[in-house]
N, C-alpha and C. Protein backbone atom coordinates (compact mmCIF):
# COMPACT_ATOMS: atom_id res chain seq x y z
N UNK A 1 0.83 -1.18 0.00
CA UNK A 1 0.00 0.00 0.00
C UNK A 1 0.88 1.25 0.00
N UNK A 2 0.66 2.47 -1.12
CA UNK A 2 1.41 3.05 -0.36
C UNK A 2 0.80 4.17 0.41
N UNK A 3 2.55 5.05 0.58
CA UNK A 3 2.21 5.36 1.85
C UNK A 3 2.82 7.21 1.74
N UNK A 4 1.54 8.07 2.28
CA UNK A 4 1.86 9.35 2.05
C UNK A 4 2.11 9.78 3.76
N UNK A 5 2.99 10.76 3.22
CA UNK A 5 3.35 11.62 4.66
C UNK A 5 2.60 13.02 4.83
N UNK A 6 2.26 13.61 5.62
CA UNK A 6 1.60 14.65 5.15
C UNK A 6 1.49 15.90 6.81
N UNK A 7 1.18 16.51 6.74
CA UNK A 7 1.23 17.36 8.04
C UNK A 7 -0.12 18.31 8.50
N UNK A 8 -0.43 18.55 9.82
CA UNK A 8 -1.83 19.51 9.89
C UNK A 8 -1.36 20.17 10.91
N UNK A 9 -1.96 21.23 11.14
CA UNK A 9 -1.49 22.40 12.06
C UNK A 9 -3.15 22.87 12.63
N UNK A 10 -2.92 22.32 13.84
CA UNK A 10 -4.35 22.88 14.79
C UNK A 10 -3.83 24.40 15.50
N UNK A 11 -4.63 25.66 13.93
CA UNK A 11 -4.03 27.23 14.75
C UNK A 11 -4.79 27.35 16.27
N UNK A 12 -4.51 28.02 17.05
CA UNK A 12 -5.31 28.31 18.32
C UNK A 12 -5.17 29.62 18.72
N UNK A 13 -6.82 30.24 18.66
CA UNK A 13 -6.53 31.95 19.21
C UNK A 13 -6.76 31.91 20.08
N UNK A 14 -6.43 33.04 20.36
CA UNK A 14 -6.35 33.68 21.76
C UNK A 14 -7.47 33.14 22.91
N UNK A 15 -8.59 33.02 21.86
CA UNK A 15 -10.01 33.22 22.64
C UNK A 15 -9.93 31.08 23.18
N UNK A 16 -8.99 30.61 22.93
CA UNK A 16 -8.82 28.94 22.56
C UNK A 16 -9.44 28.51 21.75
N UNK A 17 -9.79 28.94 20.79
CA UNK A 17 -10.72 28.32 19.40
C UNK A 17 -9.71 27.61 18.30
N UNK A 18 -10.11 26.55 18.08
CA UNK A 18 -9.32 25.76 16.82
C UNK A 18 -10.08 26.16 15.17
N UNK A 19 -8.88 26.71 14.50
CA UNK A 19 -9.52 26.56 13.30
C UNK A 19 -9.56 25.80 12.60
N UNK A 20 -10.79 25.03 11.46
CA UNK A 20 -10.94 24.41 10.68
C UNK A 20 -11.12 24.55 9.76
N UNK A 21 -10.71 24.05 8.43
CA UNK A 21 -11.41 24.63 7.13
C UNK A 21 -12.60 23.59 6.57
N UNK A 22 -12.87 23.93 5.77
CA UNK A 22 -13.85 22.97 4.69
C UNK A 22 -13.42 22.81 3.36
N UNK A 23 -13.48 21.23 3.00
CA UNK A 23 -12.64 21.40 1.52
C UNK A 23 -13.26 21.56 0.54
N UNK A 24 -12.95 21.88 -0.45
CA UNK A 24 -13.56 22.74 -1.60
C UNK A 24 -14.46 21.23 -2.48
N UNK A 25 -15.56 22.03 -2.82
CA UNK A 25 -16.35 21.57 -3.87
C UNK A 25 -15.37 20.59 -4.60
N UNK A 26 -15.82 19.52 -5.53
CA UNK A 26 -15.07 18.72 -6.48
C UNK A 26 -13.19 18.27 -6.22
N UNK A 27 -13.37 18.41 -4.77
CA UNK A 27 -12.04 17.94 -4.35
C UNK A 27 -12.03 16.17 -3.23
N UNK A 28 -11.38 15.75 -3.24
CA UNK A 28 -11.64 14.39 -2.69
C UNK A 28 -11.91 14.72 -1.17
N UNK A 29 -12.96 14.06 -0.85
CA UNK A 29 -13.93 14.22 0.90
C UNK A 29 -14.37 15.56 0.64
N UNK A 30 -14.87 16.35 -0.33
CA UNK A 30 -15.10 17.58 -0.38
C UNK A 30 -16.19 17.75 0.75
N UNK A 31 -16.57 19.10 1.40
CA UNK A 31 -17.26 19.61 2.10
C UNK A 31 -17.14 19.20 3.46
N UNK A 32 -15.89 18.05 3.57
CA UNK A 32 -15.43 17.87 5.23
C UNK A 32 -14.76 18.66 5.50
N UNK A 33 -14.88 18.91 6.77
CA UNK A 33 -13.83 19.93 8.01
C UNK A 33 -12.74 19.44 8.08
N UNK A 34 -11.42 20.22 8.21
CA UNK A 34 -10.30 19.32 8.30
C UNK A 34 -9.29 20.64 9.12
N UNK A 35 -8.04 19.91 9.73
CA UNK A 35 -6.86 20.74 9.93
C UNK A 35 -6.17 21.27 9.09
N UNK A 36 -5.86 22.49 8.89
CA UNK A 36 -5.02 23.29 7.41
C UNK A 36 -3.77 21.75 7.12
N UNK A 37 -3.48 22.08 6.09
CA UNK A 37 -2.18 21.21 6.13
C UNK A 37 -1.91 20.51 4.75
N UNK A 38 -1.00 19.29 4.42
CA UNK A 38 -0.94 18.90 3.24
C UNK A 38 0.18 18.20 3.52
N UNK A 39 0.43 17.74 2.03
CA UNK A 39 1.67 16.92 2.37
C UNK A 39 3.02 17.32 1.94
N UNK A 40 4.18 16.65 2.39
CA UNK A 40 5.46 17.29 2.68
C UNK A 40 6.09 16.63 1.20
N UNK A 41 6.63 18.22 0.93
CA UNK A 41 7.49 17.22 -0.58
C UNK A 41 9.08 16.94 0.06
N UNK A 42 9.13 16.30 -1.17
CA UNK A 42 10.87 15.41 -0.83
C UNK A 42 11.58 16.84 -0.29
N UNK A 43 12.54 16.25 0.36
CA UNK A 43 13.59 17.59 0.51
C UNK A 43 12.93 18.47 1.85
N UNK A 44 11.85 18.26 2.33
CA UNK A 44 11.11 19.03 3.59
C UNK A 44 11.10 18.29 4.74
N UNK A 45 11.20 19.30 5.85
CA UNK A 45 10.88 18.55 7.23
C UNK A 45 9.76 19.01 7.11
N UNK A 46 8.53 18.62 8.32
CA UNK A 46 7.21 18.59 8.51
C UNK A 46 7.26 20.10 8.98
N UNK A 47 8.22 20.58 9.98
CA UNK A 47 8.10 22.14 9.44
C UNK A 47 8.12 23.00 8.72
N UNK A 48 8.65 22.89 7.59
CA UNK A 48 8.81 23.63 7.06
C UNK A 48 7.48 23.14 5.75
N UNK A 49 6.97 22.10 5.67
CA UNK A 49 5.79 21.66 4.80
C UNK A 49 4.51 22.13 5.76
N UNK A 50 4.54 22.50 7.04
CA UNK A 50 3.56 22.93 7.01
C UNK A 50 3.10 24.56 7.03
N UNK A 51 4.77 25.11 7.17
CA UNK A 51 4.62 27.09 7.04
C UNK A 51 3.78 27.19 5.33
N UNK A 52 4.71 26.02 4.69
CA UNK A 52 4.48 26.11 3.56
C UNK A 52 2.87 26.44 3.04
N UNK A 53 2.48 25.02 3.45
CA UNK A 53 1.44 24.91 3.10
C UNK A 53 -0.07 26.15 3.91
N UNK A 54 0.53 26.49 5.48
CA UNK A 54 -0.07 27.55 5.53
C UNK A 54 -0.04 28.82 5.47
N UNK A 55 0.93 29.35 4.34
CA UNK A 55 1.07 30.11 3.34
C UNK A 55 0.42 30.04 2.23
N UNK A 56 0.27 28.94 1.57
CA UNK A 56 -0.28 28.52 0.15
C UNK A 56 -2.19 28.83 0.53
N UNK A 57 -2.08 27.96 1.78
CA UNK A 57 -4.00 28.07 1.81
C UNK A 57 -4.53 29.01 2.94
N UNK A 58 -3.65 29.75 3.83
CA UNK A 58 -4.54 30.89 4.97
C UNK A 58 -3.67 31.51 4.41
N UNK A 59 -2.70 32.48 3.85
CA UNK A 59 -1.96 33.43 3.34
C UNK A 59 -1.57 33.77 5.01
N UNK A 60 -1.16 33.24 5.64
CA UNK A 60 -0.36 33.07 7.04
C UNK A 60 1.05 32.80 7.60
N UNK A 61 1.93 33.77 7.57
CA UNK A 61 3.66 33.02 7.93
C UNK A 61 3.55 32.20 9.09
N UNK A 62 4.38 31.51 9.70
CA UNK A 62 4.23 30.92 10.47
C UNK A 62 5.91 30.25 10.84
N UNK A 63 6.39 30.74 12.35
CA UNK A 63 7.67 30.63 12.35
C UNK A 63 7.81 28.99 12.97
N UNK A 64 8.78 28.53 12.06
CA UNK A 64 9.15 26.98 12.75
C UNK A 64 9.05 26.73 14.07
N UNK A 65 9.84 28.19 14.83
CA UNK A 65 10.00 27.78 16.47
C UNK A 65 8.23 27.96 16.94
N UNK A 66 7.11 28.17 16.24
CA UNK A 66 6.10 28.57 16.70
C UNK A 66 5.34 27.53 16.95
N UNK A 67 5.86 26.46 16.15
CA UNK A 67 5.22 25.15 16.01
C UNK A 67 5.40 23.96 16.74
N UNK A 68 4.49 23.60 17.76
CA UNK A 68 4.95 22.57 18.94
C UNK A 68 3.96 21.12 18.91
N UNK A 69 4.75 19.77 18.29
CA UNK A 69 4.22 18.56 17.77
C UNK A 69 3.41 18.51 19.05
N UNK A 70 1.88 17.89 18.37
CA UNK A 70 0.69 17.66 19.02
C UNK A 70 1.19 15.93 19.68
N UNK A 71 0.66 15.81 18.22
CA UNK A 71 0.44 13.66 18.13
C UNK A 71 0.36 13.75 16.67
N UNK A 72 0.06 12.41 16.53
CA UNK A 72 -0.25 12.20 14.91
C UNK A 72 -1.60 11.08 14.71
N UNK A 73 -1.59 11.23 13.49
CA UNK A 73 -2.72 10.24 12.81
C UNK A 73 -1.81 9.39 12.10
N UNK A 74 -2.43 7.96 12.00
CA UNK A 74 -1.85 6.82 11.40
C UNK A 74 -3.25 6.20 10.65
N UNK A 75 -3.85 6.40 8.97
CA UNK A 75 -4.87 6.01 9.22
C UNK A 75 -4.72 5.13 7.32
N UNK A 76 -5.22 4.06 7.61
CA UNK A 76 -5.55 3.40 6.52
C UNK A 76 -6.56 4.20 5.24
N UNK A 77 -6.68 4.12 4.32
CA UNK A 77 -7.65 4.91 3.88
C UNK A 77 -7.61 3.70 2.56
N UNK A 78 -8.52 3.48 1.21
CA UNK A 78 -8.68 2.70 0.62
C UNK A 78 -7.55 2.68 -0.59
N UNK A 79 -7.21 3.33 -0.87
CA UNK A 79 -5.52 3.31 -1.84
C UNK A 79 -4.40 3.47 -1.18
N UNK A 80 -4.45 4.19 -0.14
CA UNK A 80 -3.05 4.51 0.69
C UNK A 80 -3.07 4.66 2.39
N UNK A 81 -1.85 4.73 2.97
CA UNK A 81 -1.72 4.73 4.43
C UNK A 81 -1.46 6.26 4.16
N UNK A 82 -2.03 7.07 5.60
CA UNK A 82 -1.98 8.44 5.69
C UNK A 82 -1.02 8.63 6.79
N UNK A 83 0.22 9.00 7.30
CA UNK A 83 0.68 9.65 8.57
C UNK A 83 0.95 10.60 8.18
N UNK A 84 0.58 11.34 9.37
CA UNK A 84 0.32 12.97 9.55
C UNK A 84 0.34 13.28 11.06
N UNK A 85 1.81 13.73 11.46
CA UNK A 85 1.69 14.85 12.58
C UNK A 85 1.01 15.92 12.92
N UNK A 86 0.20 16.36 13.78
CA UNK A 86 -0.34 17.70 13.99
C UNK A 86 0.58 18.36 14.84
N UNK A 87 1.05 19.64 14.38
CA UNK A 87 1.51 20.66 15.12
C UNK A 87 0.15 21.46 15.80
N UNK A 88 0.45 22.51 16.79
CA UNK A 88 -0.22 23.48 17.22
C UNK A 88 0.45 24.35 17.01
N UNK A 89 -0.21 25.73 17.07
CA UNK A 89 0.31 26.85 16.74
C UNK A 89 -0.50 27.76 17.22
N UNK A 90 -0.38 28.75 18.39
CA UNK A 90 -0.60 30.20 18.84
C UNK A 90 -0.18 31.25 18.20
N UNK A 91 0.54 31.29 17.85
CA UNK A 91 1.35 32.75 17.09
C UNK A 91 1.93 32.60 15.43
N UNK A 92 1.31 33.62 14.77
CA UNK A 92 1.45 33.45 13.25
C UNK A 92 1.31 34.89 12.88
N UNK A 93 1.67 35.54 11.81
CA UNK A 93 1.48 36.71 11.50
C UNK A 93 0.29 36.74 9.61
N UNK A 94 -0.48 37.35 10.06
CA UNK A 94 -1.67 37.74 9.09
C UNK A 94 -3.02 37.03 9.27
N UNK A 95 -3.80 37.32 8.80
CA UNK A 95 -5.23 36.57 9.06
C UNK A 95 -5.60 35.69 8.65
N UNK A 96 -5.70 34.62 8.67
CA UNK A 96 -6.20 33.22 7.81
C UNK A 96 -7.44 33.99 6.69
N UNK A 97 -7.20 33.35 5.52
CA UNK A 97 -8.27 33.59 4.46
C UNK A 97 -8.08 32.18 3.88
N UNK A 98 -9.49 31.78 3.04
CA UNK A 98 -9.97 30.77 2.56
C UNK A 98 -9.10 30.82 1.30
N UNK A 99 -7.54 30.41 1.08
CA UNK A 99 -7.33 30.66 -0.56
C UNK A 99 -7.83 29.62 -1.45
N UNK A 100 -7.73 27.83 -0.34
CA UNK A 100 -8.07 27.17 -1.10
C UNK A 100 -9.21 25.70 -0.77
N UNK A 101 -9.64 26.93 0.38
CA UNK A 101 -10.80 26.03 1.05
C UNK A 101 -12.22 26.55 0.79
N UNK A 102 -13.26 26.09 1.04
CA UNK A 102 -14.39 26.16 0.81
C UNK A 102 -14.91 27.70 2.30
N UNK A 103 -14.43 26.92 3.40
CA UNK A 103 -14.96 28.18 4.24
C UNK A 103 -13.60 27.68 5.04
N UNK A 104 -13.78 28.92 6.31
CA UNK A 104 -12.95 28.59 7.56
C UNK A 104 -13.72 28.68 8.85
N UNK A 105 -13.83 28.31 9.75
CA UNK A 105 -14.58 28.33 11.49
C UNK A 105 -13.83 27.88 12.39
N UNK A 106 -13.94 28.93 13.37
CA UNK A 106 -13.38 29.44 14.44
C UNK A 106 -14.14 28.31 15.39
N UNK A 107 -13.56 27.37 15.87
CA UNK A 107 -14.78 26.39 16.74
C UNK A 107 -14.11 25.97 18.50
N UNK A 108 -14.46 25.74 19.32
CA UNK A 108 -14.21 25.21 20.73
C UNK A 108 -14.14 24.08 20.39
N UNK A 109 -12.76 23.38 20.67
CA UNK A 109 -12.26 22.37 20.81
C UNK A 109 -13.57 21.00 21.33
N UNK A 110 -14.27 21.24 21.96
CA UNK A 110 -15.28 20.33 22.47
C UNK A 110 -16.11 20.24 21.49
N UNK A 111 -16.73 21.22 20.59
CA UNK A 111 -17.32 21.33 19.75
C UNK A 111 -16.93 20.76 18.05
N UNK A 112 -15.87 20.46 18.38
CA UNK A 112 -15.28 19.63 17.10
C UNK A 112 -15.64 18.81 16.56
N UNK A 113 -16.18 17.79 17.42
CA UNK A 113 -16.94 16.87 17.31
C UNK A 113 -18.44 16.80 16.50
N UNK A 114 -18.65 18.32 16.27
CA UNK A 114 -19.63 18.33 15.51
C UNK A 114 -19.67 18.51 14.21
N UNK A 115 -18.31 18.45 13.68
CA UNK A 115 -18.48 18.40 12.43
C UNK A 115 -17.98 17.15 11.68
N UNK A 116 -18.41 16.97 10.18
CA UNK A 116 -18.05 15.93 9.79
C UNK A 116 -16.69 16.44 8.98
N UNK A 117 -15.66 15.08 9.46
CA UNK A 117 -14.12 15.25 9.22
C UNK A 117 -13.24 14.04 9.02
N UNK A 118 -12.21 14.08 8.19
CA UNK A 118 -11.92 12.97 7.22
C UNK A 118 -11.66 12.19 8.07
N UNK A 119 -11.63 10.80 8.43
CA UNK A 119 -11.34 9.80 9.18
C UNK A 119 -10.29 9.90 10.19
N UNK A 120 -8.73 10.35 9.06
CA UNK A 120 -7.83 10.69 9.66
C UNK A 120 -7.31 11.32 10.67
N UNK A 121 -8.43 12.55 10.43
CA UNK A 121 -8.49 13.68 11.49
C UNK A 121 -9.16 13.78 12.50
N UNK A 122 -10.68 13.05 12.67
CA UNK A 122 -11.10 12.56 14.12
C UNK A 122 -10.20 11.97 15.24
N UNK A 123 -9.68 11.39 15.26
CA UNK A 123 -8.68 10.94 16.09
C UNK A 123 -7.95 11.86 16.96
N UNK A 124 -7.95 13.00 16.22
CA UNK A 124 -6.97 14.23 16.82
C UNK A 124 -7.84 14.76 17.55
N UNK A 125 -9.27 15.19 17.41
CA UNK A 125 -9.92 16.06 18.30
C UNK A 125 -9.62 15.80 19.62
N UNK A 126 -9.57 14.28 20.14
CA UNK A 126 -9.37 14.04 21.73
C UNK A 126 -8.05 14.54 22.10
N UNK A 127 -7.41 14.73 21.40
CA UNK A 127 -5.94 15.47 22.11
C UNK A 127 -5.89 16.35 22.00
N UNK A 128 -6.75 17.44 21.17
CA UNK A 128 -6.69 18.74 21.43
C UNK A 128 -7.86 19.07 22.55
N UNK A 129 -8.95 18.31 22.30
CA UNK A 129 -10.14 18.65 24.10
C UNK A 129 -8.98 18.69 25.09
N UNK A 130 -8.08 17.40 25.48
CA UNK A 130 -7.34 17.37 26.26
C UNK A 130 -6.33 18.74 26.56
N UNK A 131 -5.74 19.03 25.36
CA UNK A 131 -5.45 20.18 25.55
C UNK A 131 -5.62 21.32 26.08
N UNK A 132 -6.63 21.54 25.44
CA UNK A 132 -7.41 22.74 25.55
C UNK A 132 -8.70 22.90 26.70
């Protein structure tokens, strides 16, 4: 099977709200909630694939030292194995915007649970409740 590496970043404001996005129309699991993120190309550590990537989709810098490993997901899916670390992140400079998501929401960690979210990524909500 193979096997992708990939990274998500649970942002957290001030107020302790986790953001989520929604994935775009005609994209695979479209209209699920998910952690910003993506996967790491050759040549990247998981930090630096995920400033990347939340640059590419919240137009957001985000400094390596800002980023502190959560846990991860390990999840079978029907063509491939998914691992994916979640970072957290408090401090970033600019405002998250939707560049390549459907929407974004500001949600309470307890409340996570109410949305529908790719397999992979359920798993994580209990360590961020815990968290948070």
């Amino acid at each position: 099977m193979k096997q992708v590496l990939a990274v998500a970043c649970a942002l957290i404001d001030i107020d302790q709200r986790v953001l989520i996005a929604q994935r775009p129309d005609g994209a695979e699991m479209a209209g699920l909630w998910e952690f910003p993120g993506g996967k790491i190309e050759p040549g990247e550590t998981p930090e630096q694939a995920i400033a990347r990537e939340l640059k590419e989709e919240l137009a957001i810098d985000v400094r390596g030292a800002c980023l502190a490993p959560l846990t991860f997901a390990s999840h079978s899916y029907e063509n491939f194995h998914l691992l994916m670390p979640l970072f957290i992140c408090r401090k970033w400079q600019g405002d998250p915007v939707a560049k390549e998501h459907k929407a974004l929401k500001w949600v309470r960690a307890n409340r996570l649970k109410q949305f529908a979210m790719p397999a992979a990524d359920e798993p994580l909500v209990a360590h961020l409740c815990d968290l948070l």
